[in-house]
PDB file of N, CA and C in Angstrom:
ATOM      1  N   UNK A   1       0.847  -1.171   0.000  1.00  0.00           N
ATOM      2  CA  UNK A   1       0.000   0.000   0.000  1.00  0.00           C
ATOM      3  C   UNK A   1       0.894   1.236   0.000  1.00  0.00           C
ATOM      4  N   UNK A   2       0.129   1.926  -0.737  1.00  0.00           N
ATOM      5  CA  UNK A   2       1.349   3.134  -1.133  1.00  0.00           C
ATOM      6  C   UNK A   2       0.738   4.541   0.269  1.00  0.00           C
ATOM      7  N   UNK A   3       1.419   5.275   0.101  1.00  0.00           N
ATOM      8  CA  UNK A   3       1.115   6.616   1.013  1.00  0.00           C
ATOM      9  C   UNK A   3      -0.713   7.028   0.790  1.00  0.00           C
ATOM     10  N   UNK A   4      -0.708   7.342  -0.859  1.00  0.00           N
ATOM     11  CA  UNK A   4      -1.887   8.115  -1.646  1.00  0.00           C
ATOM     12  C   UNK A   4      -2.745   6.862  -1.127  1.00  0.00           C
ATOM     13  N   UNK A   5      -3.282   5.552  -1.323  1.00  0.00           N
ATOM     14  CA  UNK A   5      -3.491   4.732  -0.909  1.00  0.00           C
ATOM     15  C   UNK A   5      -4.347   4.656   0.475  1.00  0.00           C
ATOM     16  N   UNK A   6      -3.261   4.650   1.199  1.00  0.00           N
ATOM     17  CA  UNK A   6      -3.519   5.141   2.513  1.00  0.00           C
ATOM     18  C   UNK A   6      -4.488   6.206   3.098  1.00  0.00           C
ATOM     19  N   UNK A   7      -4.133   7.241   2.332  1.00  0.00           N
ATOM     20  CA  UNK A   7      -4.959   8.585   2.612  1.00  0.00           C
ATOM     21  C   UNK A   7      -5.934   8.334   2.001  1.00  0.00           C
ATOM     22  N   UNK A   8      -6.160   7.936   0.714  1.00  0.00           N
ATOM     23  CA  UNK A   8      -7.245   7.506   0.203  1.00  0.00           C
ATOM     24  C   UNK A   8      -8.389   6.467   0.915  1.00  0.00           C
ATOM     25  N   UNK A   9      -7.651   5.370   1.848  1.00  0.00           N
ATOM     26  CA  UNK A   9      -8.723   4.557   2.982  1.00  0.00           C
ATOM     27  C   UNK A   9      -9.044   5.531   4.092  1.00  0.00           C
ATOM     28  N   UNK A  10      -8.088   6.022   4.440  1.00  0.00           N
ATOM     29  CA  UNK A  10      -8.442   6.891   5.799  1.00  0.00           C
ATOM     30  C   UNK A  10      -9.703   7.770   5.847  1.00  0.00           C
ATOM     31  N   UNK A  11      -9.480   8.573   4.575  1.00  0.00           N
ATOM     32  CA  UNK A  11     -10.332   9.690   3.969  1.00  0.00           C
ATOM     33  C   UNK A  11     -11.891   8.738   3.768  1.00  0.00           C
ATOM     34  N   UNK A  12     -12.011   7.601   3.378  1.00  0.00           N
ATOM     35  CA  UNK A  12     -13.351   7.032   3.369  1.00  0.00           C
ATOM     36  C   UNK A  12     -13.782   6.259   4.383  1.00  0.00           C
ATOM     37  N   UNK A  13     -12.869   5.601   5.294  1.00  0.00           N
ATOM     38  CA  UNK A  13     -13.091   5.201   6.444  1.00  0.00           C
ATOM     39  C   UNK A  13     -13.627   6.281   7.486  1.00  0.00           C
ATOM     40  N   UNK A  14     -12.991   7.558   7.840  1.00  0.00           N
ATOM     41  CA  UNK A  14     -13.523   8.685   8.709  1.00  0.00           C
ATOM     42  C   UNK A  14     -14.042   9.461   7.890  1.00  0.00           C
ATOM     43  N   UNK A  15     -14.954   9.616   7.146  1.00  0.00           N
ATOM     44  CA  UNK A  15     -15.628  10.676   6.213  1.00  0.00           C
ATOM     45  C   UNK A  15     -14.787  12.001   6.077  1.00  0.00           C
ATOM     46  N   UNK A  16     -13.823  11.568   5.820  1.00  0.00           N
ATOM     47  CA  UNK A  16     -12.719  13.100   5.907  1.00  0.00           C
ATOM     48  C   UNK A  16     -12.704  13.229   4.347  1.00  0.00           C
ATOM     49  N   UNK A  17     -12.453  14.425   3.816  1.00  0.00           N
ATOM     50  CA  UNK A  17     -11.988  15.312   2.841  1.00  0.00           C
ATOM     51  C   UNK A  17     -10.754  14.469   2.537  1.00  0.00           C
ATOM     52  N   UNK A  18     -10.286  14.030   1.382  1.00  0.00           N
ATOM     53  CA  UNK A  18      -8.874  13.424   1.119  1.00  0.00           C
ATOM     54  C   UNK A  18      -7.697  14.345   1.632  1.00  0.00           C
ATOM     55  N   UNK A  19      -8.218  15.495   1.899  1.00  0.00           N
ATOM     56  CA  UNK A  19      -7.206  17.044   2.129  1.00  0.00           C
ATOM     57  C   UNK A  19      -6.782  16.948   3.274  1.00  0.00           C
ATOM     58  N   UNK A  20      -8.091  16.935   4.117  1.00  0.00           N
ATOM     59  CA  UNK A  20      -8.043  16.583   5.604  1.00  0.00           C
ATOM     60  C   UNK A  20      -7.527  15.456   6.197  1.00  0.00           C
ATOM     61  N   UNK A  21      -7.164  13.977   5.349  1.00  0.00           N
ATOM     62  CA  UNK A  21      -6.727  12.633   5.751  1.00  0.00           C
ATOM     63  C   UNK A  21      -5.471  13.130   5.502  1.00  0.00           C
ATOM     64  N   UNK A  22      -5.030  13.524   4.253  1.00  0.00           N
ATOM     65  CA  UNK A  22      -3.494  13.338   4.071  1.00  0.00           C
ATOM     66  C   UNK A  22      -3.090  14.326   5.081  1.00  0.00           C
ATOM     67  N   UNK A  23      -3.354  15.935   5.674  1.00  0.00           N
ATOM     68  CA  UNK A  23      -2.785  16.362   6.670  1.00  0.00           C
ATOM     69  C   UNK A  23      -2.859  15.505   8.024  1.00  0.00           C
ATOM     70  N   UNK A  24      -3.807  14.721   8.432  1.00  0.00           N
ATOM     71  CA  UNK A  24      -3.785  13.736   9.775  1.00  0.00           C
ATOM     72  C   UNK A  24      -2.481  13.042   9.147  1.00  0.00           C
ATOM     73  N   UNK A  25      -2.643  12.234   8.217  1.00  0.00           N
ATOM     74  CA  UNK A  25      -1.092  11.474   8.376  1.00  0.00           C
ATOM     75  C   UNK A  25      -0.285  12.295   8.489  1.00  0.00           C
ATOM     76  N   UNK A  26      -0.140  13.067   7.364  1.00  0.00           N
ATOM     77  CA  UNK A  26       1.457  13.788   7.453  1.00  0.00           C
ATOM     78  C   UNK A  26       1.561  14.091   9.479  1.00  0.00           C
ATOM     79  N   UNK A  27       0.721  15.118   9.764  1.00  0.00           N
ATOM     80  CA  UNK A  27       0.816  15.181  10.763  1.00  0.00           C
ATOM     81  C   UNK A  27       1.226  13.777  11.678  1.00  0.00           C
ATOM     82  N   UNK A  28       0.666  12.627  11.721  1.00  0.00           N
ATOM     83  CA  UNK A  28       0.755  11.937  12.922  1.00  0.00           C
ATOM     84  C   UNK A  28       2.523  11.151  12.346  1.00  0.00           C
ATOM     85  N   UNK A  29       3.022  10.983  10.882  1.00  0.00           N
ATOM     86  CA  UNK A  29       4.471  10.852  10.716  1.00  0.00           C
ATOM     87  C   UNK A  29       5.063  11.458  11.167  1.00  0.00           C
ATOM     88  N   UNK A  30       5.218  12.836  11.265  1.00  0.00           N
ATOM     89  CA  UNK A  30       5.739  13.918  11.266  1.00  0.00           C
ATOM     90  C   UNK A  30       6.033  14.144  13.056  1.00  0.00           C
ATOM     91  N   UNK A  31       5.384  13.699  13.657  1.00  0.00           N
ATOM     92  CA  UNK A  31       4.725  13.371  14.991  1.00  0.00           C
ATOM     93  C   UNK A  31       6.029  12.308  15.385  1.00  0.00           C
ATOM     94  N   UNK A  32       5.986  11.282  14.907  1.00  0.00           N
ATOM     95  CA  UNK A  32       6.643   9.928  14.933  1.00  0.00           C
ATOM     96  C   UNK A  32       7.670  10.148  15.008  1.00  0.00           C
ATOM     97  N   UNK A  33       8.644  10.986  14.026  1.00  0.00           N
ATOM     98  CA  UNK A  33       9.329  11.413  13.469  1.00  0.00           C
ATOM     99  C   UNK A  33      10.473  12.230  14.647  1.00  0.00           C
ATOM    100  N   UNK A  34       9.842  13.224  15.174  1.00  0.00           N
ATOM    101  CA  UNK A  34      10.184  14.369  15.985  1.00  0.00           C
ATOM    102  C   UNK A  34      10.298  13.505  17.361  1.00  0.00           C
ATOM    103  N   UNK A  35       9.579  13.096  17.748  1.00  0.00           N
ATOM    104  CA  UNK A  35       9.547  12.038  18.975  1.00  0.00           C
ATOM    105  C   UNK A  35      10.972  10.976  18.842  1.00  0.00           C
ATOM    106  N   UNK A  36      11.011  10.189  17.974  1.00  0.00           N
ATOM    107  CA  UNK A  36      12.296   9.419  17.751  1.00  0.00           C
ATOM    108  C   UNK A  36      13.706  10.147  17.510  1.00  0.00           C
ATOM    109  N   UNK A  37      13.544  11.175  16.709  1.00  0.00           N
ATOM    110  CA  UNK A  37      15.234  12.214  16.473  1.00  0.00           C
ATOM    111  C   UNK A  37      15.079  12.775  18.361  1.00  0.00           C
ATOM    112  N   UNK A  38      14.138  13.025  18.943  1.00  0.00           N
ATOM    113  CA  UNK A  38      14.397  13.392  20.332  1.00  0.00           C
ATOM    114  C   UNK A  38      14.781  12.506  21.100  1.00  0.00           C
ATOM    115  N   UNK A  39      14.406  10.954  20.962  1.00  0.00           N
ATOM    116  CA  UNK A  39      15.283  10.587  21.909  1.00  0.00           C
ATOM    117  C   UNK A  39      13.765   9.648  22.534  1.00  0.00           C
ATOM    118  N   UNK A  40      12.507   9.660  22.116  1.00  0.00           N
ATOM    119  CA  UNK A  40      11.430   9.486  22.986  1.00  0.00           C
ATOM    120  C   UNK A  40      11.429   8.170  21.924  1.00  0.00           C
ATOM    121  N   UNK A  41      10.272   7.445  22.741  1.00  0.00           N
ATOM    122  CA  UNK A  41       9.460   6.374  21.919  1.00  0.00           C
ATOM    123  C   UNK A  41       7.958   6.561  21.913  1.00  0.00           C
ATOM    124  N   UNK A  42       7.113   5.722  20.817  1.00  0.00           N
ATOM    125  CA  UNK A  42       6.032   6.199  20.881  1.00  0.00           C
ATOM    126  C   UNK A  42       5.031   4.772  20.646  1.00  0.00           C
ATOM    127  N   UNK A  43       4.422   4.630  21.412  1.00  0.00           N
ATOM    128  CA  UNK A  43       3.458   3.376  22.020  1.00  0.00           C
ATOM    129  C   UNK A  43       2.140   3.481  21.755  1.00  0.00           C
ATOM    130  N   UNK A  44       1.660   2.815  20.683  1.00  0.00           N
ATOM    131  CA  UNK A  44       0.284   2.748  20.407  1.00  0.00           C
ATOM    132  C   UNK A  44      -0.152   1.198  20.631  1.00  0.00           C
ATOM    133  N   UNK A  45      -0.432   1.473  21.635  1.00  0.00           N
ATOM    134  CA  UNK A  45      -1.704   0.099  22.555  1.00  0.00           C
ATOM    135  C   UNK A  45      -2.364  -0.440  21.706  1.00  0.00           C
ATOM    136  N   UNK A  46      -1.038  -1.968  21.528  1.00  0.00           N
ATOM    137  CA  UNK A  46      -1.915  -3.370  20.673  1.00  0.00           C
ATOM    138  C   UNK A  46      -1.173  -3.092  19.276  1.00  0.00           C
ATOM    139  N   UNK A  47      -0.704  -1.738  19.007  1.00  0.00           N
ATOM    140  CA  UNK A  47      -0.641  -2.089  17.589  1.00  0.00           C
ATOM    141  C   UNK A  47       1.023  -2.017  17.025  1.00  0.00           C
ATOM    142  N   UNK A  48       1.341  -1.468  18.198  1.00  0.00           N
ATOM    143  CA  UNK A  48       3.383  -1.261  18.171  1.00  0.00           C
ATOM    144  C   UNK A  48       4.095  -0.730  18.625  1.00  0.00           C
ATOM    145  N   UNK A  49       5.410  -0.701  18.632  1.00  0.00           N
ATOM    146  CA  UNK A  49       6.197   0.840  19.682  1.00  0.00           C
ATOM    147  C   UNK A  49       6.817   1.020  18.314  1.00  0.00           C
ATOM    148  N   UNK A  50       7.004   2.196  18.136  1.00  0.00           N
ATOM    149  CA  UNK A  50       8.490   2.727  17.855  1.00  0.00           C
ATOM    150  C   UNK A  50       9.223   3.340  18.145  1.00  0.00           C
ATOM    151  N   UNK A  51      10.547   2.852  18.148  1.00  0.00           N
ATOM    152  CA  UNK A  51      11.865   3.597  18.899  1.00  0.00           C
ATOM    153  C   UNK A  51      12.597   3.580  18.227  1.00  0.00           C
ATOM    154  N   UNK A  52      14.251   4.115  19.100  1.00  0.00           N
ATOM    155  CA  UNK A  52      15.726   4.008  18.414  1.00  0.00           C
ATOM    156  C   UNK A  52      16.631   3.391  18.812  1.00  0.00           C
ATOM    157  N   UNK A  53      17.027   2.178  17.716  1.00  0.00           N
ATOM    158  CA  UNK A  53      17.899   1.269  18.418  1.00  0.00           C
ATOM    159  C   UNK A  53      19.378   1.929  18.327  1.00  0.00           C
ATOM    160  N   UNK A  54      20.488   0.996  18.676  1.00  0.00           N
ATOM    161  CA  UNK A  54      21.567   1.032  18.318  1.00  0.00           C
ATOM    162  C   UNK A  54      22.605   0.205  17.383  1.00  0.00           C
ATOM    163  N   UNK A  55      22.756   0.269  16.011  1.00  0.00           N
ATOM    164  CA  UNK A  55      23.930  -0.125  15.272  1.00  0.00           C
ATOM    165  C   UNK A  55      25.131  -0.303  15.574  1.00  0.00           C
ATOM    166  N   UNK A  56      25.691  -1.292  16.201  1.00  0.00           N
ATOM    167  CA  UNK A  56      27.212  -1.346  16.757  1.00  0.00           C
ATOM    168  C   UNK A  56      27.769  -1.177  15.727  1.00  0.00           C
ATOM    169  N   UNK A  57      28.664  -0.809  15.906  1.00  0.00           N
ATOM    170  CA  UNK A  57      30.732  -0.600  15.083  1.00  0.00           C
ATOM    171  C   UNK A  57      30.603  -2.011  14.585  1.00  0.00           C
ATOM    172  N   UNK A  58      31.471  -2.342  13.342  1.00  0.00           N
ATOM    173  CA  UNK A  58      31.546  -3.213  12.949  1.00  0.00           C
ATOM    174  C   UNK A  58      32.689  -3.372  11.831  1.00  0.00           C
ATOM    175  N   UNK A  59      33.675  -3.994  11.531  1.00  0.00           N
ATOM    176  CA  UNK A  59      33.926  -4.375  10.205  1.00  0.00           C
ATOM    177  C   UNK A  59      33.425  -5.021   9.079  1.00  0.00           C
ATOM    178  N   UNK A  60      33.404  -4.355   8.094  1.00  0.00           N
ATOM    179  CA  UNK A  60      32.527  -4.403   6.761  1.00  0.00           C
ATOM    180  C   UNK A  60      33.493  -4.600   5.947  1.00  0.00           C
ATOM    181  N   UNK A  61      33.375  -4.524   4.329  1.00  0.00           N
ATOM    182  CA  UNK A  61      33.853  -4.823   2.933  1.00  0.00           C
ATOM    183  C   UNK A  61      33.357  -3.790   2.027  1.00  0.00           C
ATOM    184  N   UNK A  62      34.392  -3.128   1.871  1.00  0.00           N
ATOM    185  CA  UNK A  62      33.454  -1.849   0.025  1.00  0.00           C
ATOM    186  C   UNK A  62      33.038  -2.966  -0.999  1.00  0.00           C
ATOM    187  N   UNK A  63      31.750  -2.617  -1.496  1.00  0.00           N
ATOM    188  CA  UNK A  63      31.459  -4.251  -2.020  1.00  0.00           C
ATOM    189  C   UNK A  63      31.982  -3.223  -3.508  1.00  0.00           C
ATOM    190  N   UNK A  64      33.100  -2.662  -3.750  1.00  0.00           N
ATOM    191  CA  UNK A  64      33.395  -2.493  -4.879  1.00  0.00           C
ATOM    192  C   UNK A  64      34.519  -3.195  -5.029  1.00  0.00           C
ATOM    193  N   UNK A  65      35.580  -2.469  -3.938  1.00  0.00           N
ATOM    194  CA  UNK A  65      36.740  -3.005  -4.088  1.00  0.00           C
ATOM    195  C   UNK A  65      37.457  -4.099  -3.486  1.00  0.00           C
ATOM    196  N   UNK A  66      36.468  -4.896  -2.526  1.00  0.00           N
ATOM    197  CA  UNK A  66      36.742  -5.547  -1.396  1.00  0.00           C
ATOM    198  C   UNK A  66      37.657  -5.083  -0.541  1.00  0.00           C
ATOM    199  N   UNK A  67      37.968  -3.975   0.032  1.00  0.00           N
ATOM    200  CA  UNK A  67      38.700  -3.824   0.572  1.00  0.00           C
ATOM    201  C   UNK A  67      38.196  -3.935   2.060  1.00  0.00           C
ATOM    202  N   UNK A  68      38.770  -4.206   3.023  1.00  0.00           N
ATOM    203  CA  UNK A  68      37.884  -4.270   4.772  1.00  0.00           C
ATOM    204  C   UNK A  68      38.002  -2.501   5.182  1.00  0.00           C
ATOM    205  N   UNK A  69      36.736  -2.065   5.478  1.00  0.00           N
ATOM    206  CA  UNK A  69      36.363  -0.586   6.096  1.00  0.00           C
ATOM    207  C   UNK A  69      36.100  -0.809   7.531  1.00  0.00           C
ATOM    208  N   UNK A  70      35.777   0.133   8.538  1.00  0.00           N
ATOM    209  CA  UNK A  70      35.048   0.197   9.213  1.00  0.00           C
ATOM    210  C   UNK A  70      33.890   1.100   9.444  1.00  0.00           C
ATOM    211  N   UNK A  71      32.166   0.247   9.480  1.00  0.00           N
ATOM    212  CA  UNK A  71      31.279   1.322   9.770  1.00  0.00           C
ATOM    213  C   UNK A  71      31.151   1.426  11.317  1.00  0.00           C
ATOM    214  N   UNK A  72      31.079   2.619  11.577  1.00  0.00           N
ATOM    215  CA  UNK A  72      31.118   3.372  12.514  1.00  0.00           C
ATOM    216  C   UNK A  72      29.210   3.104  13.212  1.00  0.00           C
ATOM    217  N   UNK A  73      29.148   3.393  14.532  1.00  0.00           N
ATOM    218  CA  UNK A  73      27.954   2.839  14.834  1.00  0.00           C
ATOM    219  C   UNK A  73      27.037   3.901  14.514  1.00  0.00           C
ATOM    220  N   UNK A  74      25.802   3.315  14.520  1.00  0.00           N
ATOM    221  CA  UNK A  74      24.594   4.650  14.320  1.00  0.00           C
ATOM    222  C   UNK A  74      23.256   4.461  15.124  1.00  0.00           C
ATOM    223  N   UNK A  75      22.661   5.267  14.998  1.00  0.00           N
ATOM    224  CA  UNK A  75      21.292   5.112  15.294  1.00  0.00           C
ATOM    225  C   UNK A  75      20.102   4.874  14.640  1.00  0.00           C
ATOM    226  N   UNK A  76      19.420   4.279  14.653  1.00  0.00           N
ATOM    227  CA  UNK A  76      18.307   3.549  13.866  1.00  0.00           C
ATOM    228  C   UNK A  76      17.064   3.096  14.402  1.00  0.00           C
ATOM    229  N   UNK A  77      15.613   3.479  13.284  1.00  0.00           N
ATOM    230  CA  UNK A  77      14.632   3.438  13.751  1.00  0.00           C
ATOM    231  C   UNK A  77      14.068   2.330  13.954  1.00  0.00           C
ATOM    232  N   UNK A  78      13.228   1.813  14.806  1.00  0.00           N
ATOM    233  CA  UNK A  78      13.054   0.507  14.885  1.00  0.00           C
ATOM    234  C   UNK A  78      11.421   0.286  15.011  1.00  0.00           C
ATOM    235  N   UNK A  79      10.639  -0.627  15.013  1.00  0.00           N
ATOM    236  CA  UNK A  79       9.599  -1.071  15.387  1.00  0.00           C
ATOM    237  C   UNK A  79       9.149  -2.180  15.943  1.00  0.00           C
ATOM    238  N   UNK A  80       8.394  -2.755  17.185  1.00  0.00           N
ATOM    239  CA  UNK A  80       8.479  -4.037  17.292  1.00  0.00           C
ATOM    240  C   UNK A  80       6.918  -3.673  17.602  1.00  0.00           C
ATOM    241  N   UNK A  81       6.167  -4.758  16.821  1.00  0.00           N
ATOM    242  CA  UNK A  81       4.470  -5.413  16.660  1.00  0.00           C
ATOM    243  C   UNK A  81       4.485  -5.624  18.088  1.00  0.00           C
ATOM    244  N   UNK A  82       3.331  -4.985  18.458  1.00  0.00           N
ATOM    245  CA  UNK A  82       2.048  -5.315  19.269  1.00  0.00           C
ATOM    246  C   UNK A  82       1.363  -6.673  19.452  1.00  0.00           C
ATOM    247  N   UNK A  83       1.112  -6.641  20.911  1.00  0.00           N
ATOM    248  CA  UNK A  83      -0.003  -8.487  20.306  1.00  0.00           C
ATOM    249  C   UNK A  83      -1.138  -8.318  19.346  1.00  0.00           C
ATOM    250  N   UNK A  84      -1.608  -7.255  19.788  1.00  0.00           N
ATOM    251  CA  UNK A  84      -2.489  -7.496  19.003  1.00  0.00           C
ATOM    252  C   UNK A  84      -2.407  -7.209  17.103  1.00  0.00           C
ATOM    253  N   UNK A  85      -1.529  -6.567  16.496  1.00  0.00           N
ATOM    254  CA  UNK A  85      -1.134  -6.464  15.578  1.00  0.00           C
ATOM    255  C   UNK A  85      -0.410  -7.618  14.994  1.00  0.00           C
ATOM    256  N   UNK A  86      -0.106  -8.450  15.867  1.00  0.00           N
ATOM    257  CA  UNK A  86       0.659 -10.103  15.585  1.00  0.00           C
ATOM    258  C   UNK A  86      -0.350 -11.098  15.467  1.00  0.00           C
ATOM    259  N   UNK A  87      -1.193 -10.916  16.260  1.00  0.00           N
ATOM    260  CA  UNK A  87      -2.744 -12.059  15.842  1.00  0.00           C
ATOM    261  C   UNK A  87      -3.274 -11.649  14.828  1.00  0.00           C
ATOM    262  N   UNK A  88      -3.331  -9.889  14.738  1.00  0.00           N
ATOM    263  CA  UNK A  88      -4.110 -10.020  13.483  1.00  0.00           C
ATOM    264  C   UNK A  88      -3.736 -10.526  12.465  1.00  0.00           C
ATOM    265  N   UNK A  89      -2.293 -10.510  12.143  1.00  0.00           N
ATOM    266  CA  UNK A  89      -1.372 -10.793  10.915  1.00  0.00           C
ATOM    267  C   UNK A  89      -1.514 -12.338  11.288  1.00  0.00           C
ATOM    268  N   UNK A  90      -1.073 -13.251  11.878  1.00  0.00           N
ATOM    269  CA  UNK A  90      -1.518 -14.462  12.397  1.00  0.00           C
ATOM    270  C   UNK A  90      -2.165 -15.120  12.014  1.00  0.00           C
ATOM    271  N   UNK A  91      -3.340 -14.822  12.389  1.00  0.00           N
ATOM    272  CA  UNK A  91      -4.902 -14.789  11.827  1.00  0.00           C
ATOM    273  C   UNK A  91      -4.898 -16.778  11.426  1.00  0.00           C
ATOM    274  N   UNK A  92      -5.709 -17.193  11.195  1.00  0.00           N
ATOM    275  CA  UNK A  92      -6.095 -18.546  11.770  1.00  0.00           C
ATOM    276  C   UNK A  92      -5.115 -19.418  11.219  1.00  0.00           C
ATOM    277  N   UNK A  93      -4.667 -20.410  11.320  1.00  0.00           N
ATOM    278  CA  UNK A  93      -3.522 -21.489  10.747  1.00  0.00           C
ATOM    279  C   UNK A  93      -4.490 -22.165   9.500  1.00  0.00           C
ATOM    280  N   UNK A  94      -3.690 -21.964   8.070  1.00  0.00           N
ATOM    281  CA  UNK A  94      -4.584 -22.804   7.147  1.00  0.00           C
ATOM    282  C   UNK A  94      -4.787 -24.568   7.786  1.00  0.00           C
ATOM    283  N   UNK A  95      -5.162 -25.113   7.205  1.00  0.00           N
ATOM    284  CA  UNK A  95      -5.520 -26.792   7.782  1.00  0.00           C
ATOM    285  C   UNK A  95      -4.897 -27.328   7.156  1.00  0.00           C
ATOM    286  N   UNK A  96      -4.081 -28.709   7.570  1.00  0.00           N
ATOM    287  CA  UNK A  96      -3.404 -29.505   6.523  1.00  0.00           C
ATOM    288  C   UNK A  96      -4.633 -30.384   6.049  1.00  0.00           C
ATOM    289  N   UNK A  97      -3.568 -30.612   4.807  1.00  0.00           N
ATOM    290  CA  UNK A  97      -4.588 -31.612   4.100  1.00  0.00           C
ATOM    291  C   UNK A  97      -3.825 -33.018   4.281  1.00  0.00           C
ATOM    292  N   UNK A  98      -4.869 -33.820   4.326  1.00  0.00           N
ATOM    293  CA  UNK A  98      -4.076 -35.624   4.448  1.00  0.00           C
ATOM    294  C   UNK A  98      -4.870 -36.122   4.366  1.00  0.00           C
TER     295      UNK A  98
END
């Protein structure tokens, strides 16, 4: 599902203006966004957190020249599913056949 997509369900799901959906998203990314470069996490009940992990130091390879580099560590956004966002995806076990 693409962004337009998105705004496009939102906008018919809450009787919103397509104008009015795409500013709620932008807004609630944008939201996401500012919260994680600060340093915060952000917890929506059942459906996920997102935070910022950490990338350790590591030795790597330039996949041009093979030569051994080192990347330096970083910070990175992360997400980990909700229960309830894991059942839904889940969702019933097909049946074997025999």
């Amino acid at each position: 599902m693409t962004k337009a997509e998105l705004i496009d369900l939102v906008a018919e799901r809450s009787r919103l203006s397509r104008r009015d959906a795409g500013r709620a998203i932008e807004a609630t990314l944008s939201l996401i966004e500012e919260s994680l470069t600060g340093g915060s996490e952000v917890s929506l009940s059942g459906f996920g957190k997102f935070h910022v992990g950490l990338r350790g130091a590591r030795a790597g390879v330039h996949p041009r020249t093979g030569e051994p580099i080192w990347v330096e560590a970083t910070r990175v956004p992360r997400f980990t599913a909700g229960s309830g966002l894991k059942r839904a995806v889940r969702g019933p076990l097909p049946r074997a056949r025999g």
